[in-house]
Protein backbone atom coordinates (compact mmCIF):
# COMPACT_ATOMS: atom_id res chain seq x y z
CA UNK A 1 232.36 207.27 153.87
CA UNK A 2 232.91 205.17 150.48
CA UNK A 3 230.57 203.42 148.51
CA UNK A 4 232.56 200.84 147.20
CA UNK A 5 236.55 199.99 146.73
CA UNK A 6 238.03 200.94 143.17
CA UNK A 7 238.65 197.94 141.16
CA UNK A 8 241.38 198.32 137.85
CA UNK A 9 242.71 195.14 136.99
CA UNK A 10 245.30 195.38 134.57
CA UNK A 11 246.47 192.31 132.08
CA UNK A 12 249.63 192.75 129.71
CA UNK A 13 250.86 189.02 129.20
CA UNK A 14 248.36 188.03 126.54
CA UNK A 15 250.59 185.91 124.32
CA UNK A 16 248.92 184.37 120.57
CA UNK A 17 248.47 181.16 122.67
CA UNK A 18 245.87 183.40 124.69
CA UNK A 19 243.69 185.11 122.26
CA UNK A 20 241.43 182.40 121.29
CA UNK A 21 240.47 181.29 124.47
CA UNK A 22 239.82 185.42 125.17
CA UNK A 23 238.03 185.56 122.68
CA UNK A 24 235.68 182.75 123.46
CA UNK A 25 235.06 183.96 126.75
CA UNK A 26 233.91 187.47 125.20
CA UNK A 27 231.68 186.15 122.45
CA UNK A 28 230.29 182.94 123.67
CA UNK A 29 230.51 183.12 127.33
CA UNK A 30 232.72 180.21 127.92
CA UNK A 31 236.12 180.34 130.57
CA UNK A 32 236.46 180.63 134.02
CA UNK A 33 233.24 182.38 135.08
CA UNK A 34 229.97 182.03 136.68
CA UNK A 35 227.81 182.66 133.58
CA UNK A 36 224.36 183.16 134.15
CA UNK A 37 222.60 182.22 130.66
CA UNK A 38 219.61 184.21 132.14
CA UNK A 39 221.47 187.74 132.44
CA UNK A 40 223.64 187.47 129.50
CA UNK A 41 221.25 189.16 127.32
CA UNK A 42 221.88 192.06 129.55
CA UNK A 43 225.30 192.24 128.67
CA UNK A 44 226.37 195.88 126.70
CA UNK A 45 229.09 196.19 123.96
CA UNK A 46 231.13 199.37 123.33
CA UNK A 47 233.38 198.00 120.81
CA UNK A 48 232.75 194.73 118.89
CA UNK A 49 235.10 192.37 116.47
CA UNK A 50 235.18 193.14 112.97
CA UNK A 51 236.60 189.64 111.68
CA UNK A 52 236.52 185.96 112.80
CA UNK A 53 237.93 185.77 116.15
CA UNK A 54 240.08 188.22 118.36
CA UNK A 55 243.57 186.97 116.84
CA UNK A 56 242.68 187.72 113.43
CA UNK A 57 241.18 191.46 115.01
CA UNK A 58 244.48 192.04 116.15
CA UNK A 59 246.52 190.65 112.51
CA UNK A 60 244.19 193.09 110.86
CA UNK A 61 244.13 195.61 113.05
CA UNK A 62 248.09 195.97 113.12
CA UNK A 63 248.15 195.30 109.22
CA UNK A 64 245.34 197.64 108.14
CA UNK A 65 247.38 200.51 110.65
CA UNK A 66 250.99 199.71 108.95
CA UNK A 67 252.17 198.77 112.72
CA UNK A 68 255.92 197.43 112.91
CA UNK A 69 256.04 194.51 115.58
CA UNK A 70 257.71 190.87 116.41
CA UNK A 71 255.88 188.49 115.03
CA UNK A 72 256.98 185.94 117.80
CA UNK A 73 255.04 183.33 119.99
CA UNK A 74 256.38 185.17 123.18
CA UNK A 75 255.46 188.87 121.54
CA UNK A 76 253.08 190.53 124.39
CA UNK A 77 250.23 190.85 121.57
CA UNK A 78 247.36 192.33 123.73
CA UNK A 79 246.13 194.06 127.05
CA UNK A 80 243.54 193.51 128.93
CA UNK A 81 241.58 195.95 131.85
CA UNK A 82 238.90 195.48 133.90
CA UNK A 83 236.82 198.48 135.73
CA UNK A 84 234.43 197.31 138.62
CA UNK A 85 233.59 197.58 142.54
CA UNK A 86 231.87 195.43 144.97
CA UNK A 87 228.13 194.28 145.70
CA UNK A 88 227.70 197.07 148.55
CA UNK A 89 228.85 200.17 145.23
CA UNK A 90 226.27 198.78 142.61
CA UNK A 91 223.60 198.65 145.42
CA UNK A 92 224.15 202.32 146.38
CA UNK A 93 223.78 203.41 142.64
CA UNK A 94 220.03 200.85 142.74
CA UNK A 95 220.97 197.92 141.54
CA UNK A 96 219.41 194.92 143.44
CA UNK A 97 221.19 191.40 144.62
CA UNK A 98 220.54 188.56 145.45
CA UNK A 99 222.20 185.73 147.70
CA UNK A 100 224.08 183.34 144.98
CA UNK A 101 224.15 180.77 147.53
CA UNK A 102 227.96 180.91 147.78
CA UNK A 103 230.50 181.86 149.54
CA UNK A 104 234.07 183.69 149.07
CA UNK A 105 236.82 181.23 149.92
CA UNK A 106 239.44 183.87 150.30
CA UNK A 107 240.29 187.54 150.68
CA UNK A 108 238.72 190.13 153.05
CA UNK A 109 235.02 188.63 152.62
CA UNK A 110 236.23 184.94 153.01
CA UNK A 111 232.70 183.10 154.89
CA UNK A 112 230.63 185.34 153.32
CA UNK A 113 227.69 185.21 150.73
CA UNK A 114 228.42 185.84 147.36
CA UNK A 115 225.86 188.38 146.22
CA UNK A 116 224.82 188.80 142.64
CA UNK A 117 222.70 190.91 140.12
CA UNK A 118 219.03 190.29 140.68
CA UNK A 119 218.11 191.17 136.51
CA UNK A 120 215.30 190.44 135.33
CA UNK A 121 214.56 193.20 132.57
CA UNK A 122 216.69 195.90 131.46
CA UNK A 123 214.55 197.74 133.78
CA UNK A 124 216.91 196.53 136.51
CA UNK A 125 219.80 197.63 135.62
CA UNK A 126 219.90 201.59 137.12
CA UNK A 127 220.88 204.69 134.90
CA UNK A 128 223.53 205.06 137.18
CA UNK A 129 225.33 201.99 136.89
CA UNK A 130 225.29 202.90 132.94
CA UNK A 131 226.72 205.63 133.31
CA UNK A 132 229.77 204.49 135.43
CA UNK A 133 230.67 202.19 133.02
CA UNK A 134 229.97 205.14 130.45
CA UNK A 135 232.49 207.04 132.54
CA UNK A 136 235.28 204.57 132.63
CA UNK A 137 235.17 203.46 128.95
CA UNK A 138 235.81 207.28 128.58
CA UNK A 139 238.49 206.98 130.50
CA UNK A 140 239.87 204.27 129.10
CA UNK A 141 239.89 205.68 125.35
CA UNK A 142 241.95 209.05 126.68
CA UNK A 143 244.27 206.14 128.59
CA UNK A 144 245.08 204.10 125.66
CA UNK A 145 243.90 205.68 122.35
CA UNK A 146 240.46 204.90 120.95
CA UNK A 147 241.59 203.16 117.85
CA UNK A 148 243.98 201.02 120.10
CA UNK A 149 240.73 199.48 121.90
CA UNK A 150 239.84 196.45 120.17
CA UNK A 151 236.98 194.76 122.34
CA UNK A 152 235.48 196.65 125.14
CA UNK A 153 232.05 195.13 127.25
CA UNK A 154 229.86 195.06 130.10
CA UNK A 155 229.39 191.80 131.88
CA UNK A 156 225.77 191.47 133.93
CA UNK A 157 225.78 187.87 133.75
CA UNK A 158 228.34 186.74 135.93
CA UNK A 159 228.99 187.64 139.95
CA UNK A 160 229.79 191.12 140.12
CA UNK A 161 228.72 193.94 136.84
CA UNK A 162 231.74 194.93 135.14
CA UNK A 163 233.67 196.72 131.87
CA UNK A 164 235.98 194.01 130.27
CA UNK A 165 238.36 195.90 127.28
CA UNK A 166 240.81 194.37 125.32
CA UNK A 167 243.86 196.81 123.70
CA UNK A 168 246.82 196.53 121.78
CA UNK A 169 249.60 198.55 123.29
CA UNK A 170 250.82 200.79 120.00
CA UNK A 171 253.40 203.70 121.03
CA UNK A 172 254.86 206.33 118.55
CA UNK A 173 258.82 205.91 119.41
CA UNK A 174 260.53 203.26 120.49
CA UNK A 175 264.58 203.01 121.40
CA UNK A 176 266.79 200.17 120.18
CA UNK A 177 270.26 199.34 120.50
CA UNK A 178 272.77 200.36 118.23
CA UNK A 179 275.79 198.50 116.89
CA UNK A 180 279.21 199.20 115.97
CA UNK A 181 279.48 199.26 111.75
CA UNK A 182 282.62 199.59 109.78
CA UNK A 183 283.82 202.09 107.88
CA UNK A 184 281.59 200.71 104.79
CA UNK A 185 278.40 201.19 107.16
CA UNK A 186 278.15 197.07 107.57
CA UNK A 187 277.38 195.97 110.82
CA UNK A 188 280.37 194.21 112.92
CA UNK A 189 279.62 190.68 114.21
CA UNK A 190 281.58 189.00 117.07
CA UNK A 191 281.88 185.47 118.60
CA UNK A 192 280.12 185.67 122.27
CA UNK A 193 280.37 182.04 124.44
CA UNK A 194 276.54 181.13 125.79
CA UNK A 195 276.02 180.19 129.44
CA UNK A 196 275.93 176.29 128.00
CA UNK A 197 279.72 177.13 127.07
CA UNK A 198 278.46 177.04 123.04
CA UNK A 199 279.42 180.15 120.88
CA UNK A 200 277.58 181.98 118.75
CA UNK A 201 278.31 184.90 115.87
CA UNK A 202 276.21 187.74 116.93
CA UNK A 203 275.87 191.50 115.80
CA UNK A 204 278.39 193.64 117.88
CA UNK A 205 276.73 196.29 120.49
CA UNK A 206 277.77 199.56 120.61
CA UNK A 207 278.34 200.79 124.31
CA UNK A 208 279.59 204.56 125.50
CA UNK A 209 283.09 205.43 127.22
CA UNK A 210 281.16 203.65 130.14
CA UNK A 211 280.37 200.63 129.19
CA UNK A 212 276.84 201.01 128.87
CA UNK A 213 274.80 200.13 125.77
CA UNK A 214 273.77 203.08 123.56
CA UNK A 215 270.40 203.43 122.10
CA UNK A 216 268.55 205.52 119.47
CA UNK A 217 265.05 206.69 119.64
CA UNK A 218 263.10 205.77 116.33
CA UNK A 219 259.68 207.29 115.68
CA UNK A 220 256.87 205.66 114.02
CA UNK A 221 253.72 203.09 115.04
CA UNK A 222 255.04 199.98 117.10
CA UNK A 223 253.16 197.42 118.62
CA UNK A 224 255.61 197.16 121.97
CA UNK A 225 254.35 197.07 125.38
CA UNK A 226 257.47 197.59 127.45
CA UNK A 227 257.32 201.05 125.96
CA UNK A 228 253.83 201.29 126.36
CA UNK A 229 253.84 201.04 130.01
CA UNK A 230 257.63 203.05 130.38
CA UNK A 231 256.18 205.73 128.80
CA UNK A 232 252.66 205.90 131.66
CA UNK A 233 255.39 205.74 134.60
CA UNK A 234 257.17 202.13 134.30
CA UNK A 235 257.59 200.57 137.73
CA UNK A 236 255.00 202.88 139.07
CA UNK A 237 252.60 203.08 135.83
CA UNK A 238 249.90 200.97 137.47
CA UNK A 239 250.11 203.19 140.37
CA UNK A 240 249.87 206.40 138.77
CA UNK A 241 246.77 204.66 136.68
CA UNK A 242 244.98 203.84 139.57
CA UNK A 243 245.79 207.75 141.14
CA UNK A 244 244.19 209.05 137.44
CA UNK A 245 241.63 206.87 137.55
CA UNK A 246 240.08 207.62 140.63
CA UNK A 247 240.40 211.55 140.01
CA UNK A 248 238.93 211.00 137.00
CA UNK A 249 235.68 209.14 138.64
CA UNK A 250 235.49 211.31 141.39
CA UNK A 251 234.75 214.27 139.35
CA UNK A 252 232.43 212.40 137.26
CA UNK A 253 230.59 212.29 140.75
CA UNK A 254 231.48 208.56 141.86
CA UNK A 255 232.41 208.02 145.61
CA UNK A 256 235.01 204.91 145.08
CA UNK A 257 237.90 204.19 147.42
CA UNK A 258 241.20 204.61 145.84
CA UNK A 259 242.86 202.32 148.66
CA UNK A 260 246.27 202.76 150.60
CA UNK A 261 248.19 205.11 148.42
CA UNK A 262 252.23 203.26 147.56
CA UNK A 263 250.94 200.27 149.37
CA UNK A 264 253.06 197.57 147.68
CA UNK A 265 250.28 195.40 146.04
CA UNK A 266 250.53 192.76 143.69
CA UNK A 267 247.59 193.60 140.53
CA UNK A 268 245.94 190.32 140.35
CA UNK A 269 243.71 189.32 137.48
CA UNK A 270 240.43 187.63 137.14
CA UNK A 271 241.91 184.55 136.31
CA UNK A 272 244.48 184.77 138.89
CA UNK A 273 241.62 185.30 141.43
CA UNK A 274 239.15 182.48 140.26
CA UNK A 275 242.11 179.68 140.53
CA UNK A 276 242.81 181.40 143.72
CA UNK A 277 238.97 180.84 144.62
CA UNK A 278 238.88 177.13 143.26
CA UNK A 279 242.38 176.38 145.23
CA UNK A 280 240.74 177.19 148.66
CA UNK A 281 237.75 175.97 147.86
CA UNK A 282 239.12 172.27 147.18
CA UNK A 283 241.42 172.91 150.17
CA UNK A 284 238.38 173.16 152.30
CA UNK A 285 236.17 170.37 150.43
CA UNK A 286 239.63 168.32 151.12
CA UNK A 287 239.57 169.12 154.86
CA UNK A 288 236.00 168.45 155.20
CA UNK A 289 236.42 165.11 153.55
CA UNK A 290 239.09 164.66 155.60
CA UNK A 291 237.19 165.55 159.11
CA UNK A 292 234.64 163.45 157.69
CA UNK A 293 236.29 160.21 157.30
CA UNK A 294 237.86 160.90 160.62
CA UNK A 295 234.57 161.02 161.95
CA UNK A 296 233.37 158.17 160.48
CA UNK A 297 236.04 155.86 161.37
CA UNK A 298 235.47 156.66 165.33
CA UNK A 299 231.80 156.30 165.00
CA UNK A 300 232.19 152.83 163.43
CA UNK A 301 234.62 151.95 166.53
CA UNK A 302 232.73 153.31 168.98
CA UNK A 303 229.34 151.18 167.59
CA UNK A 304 231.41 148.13 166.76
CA UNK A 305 232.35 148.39 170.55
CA UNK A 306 228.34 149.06 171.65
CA UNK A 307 227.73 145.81 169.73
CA UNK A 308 230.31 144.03 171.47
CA UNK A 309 229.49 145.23 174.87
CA UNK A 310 227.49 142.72 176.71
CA UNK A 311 224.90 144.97 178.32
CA UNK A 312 223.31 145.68 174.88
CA UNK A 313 223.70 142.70 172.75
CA UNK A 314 220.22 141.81 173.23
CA UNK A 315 219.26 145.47 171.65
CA UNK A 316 221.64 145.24 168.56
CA UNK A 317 221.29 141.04 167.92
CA UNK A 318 217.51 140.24 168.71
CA UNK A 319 218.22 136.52 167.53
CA UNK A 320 220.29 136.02 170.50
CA UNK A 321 216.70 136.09 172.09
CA UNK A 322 215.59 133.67 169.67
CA UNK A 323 212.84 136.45 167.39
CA UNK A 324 214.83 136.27 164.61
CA UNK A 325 215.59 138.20 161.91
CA UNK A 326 218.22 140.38 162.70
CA UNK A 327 221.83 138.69 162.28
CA UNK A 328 225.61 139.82 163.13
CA UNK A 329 225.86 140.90 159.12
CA UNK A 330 222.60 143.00 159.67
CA UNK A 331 224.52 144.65 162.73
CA UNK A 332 227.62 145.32 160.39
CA UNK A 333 225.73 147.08 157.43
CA UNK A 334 224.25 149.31 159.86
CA UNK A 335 227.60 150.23 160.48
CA UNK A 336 228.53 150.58 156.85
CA UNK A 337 226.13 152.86 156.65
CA UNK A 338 226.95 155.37 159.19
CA UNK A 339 229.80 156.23 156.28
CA UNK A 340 227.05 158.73 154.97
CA UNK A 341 225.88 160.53 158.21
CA UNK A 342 226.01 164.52 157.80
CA UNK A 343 228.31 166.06 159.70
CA UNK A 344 226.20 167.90 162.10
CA UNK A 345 224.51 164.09 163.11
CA UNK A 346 227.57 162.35 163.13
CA UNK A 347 229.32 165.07 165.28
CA UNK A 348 226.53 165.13 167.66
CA UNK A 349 226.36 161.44 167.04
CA UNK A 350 230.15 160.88 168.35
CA UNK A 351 230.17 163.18 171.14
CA UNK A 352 230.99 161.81 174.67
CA UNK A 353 228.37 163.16 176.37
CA UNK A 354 226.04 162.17 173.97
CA UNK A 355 227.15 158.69 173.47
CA UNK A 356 226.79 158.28 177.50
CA UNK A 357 222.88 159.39 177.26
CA UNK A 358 222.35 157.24 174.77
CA UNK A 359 224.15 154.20 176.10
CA UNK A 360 222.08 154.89 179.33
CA UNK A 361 218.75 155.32 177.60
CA UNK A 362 219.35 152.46 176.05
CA UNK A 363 220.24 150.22 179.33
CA UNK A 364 217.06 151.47 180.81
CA UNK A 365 214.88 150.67 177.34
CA UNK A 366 215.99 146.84 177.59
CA UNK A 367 215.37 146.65 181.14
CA UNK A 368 211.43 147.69 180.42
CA UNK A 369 211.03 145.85 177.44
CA UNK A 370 208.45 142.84 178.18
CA UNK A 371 206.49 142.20 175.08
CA UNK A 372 207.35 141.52 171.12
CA UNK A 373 205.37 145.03 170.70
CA UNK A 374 207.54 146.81 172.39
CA UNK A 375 210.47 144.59 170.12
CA UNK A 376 208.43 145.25 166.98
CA UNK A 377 208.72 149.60 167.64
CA UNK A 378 212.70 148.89 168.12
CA UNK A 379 213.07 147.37 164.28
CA UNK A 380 211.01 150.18 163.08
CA UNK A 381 213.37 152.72 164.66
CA UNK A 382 216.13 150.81 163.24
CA UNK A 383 214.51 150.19 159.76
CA UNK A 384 214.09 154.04 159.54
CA UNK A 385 217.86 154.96 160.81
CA UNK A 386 218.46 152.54 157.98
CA UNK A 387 217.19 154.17 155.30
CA UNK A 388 217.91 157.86 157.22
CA UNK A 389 221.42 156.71 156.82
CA UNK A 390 221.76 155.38 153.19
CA UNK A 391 220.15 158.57 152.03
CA UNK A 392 223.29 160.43 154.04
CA UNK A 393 225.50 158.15 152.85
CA UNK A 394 224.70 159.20 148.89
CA UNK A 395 225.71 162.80 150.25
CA UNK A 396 229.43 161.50 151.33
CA UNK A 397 229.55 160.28 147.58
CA UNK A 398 228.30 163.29 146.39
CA UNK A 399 231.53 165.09 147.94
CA UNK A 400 233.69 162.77 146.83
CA UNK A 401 232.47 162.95 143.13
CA UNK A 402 232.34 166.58 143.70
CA UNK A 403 236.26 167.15 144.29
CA UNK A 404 237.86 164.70 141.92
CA UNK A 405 235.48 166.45 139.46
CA UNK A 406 237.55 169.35 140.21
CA UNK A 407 240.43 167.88 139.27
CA UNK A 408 239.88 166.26 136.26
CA UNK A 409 238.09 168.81 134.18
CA UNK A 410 241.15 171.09 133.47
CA UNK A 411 242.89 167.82 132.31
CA UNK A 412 239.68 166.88 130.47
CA UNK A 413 239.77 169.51 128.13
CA UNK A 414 243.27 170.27 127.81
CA UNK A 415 243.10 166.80 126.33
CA UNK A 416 239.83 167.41 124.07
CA UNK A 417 241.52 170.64 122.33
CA UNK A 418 245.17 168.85 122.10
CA UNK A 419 243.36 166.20 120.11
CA UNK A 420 241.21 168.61 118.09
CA UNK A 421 244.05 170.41 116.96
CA UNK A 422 246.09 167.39 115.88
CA UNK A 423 242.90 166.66 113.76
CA UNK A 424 242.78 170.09 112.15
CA UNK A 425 246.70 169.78 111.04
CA UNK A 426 246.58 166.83 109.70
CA UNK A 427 243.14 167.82 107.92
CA UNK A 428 245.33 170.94 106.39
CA UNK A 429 247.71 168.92 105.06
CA UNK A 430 245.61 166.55 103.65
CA UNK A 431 243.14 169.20 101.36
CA UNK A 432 246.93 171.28 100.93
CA UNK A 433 248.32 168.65 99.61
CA UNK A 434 251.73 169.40 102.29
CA UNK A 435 254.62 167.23 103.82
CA UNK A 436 254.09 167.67 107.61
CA UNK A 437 256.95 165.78 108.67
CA UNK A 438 259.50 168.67 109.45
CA UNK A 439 256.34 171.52 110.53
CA UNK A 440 256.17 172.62 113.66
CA UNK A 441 252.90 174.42 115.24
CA UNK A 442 254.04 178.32 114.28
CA UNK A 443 253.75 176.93 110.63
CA UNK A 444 250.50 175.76 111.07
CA UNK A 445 249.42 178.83 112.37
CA UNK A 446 250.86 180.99 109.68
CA UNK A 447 249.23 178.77 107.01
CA UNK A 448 246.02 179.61 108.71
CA UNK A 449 246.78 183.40 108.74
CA UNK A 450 247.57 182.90 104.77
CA UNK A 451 244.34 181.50 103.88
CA UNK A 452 242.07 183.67 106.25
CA UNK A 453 243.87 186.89 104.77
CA UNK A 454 243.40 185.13 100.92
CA UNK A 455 247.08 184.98 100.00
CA UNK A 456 247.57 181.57 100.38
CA UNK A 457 249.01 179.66 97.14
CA UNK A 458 250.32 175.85 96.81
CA UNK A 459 253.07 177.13 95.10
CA UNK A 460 254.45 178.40 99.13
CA UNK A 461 254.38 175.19 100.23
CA UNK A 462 258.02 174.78 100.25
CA UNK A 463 258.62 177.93 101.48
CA UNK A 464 259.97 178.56 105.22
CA UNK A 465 256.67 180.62 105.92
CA UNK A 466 253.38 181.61 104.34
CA UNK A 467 254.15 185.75 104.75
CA UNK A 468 253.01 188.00 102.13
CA UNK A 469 255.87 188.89 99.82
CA UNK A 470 257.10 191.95 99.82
């Protein structure tokens, strides 16, 4: 019997466009979590930034380490890996939870409660759980290389306790193509037609009495993380991870299960899981809504038809017996208001066999009424379903709010940083002194890197980039 299932989650498509927001989830607690402000204090750090944010970590930490790489918006900068288990591993190694009040909208716990640290003091957090996450921080520094670990912590303050590591993937030999040179060691260039029928001149490839492109290995420190994961086993390098990983915790004396060995499974990352949580989570807020109005719109037909019926229109129109001070309108708010009965009432509410009872009781109510007491008890009842049902109906608007919210706040700040960056430009240009009219945003970002790394001059500002010259 397991403890817990083995969790490795495995990132490598961290882009420059992705580092900032990375790094604001790791420092400040902000992204796509459940952050509990009370636990973060709890959280451990094994390796910490040495300079303003996580892209400038990574600039310096290539620079400082003479590491050749792209310097492209699509270069794969940074990797990210996450070690953890479920509720039911923590709890065998002490830890306590508690119910979050939650549930999992998809996977094999869908239904259930989410369960989450119960922390308190660092009292709470077991010797045992430490030294898991000891153990696979180990493991991660013989997996990658030590110095190629940029950001490595321990998360207590969101649902489930886990090691969150940032590396760049650095190998020592690479292989690139080679190309056919002249007799004067120049490289030939040929004319090649592009699938939009344009041409372009382009550095001739060298290919074998087969066709096939030939390479050369070059040795040396590159940031490239094709290589990175060719060299641990390409197509099956996550799979062979996983396989080393749990041999490794095993003998550290952790009981994890490894799952179904060459079962063809997708890695999916944290992100990838939380928008998978918040997608069937508004799919089921939508089909509640949904049931809901459905709901709604036969209990308003079905009392619309009570009121019409003329067996009862004594007990829902009291001036038709000359009392006053119920009218028709009074009948139709009542109905209005059944827009915010819970589901359980308005379920029970609606039912057939319930709606016959209560017609019944009903007839048999009129037929014993025979003083204005009796008259008097019947507009409290109604008074109180009144105000019973205007206090459900804020709920219905509550649900409504609830998943438009949803959909707006992606949108919302999308918007907020779009305009904040358009600020910043123009505020560089301003203080620089620059023409902005033919920039576009890698320039802006390179000016940045120039005056963060103090090499920045006016005298580049009609230069095609803001590199250090060589």
């Amino acid at each position: 019997m397991y403890d817990g299932k083995q969790v490795v989650r495995v990132e490598t498509q961290y882009k420059k466009a992705d580092l900032y927001n990375i790094g604001v989830e790791m420092t400040n607690r902000k992204g796509t979590g459940n952050y509990d402000k009370d636990r973060t204090i709890f959280n451990g750090e094994y390796v910490s930034l040495t300079q303003n944010n996580l892209y400038q970590e990574v600039k310096n930490n290539l620079k400082v380490r003479n590491i050749e790489y792209q310097n492209r918006p699509n270069t794969n900068l940074l990797n990210g890996v996450t070690f953890t288990s479920g509720p039911e591993f923590f709890q065998s190694l002490g830890m306590k939870f508690k119910d979050s009040g939650r549930t999992y909208h998809t996977g094999d716990k869908k239904g259930q409660a989410v369960m989450i640290p119960d922390i308190k003091s660092k009292d709470d957090i077991p010797k045992a759980v430490s030294y898991f996450f000891d153990s696979c921080m180990e493991f991660l520094k013989e997996y990658v290389g030590e110095e190629n670990i940029l950001l490595s912590q321990i998360h207590y303050d969101e649902d489930t306790p886990h090691l969150q590591a940032y590396f760049v993937p650095v190998v020592n030999k690479v292989k690139r193509k080679c190309f056919v040179k002249d007799e004067n060691g120049n490289v030939v260039k040929e004319e090649v037609k592009k699938k939009d029928g344009t041409t372009s001149i382009v550095p001739k490839l060298l290919r074998d009495d087969k066709g096939k492109i030939v390479y050369e290995e070059v040795n040396g420190k590159f940031l490239n993380c094709d290589q990175f994961w060719k060299d641990k086993g390409g197509k099956l390098s996550f799979h062979q991870m996983q396989n080393d990983f749990n041999k490794f915790i095993t003998e550290k004396g952790f009981n994890l299960y490894r799952g179904d060995v060459g079962a063809n499974k997708e890695n999916q990352s944290k992100l990838d899981y939380d928008i998978a949580e918040k997608k069937a989570e508004l799919e089921e807020l939508n089909k509640e809504k949904e049931n809901t109005l459905k709901i709604i719109e036969n209990s308003k037909n079905r009392l619309k038809n009570l009121e019409y019926n003329s067996d009862y229109s004594n007990v829902l129109n009291p001036t038709k017996r000359k009392l006053g001070g119920y009218k028709e309108d009074d009948v139709f708010k009542i109905i209005k208001y059944t827009k915010g009965l819970q589901h359980k009432i308005i379920i029970l509410s609606t039912d057939n066999a319930n709606k016959d009872r209560e017609i019944n009781k009903l007839t048999e109510e009129n037929k014993t009424f025979k003083n204005n007491n009796e008259l008097l008890k019947r507009n409290e009842i109604i008074k109180e379903q009144k105000q019973e049902i205007g206090r459900l109906n804020d709920l219905v608007n509550i649900l409504s709010n609830n998943i438009e919210n949803l959909k707006t706040k992606l949108e919302t700040e999308v918007d907020k940083w779009k305009s904040l960056l358009k600020k910043i430009c123009k505020a560089l240009d301003k203080v620089l002194g620059r023409d902005k009219s033919k920039d576009k945003l890698e320039e802006y970002e390179n000016i940045a890197d120039a005056i963060n790394y103090g090499y920045y001059s006016k005298s580049h500002k009609n230069k095609d980039d803001f590199e250090i010259e060589r």
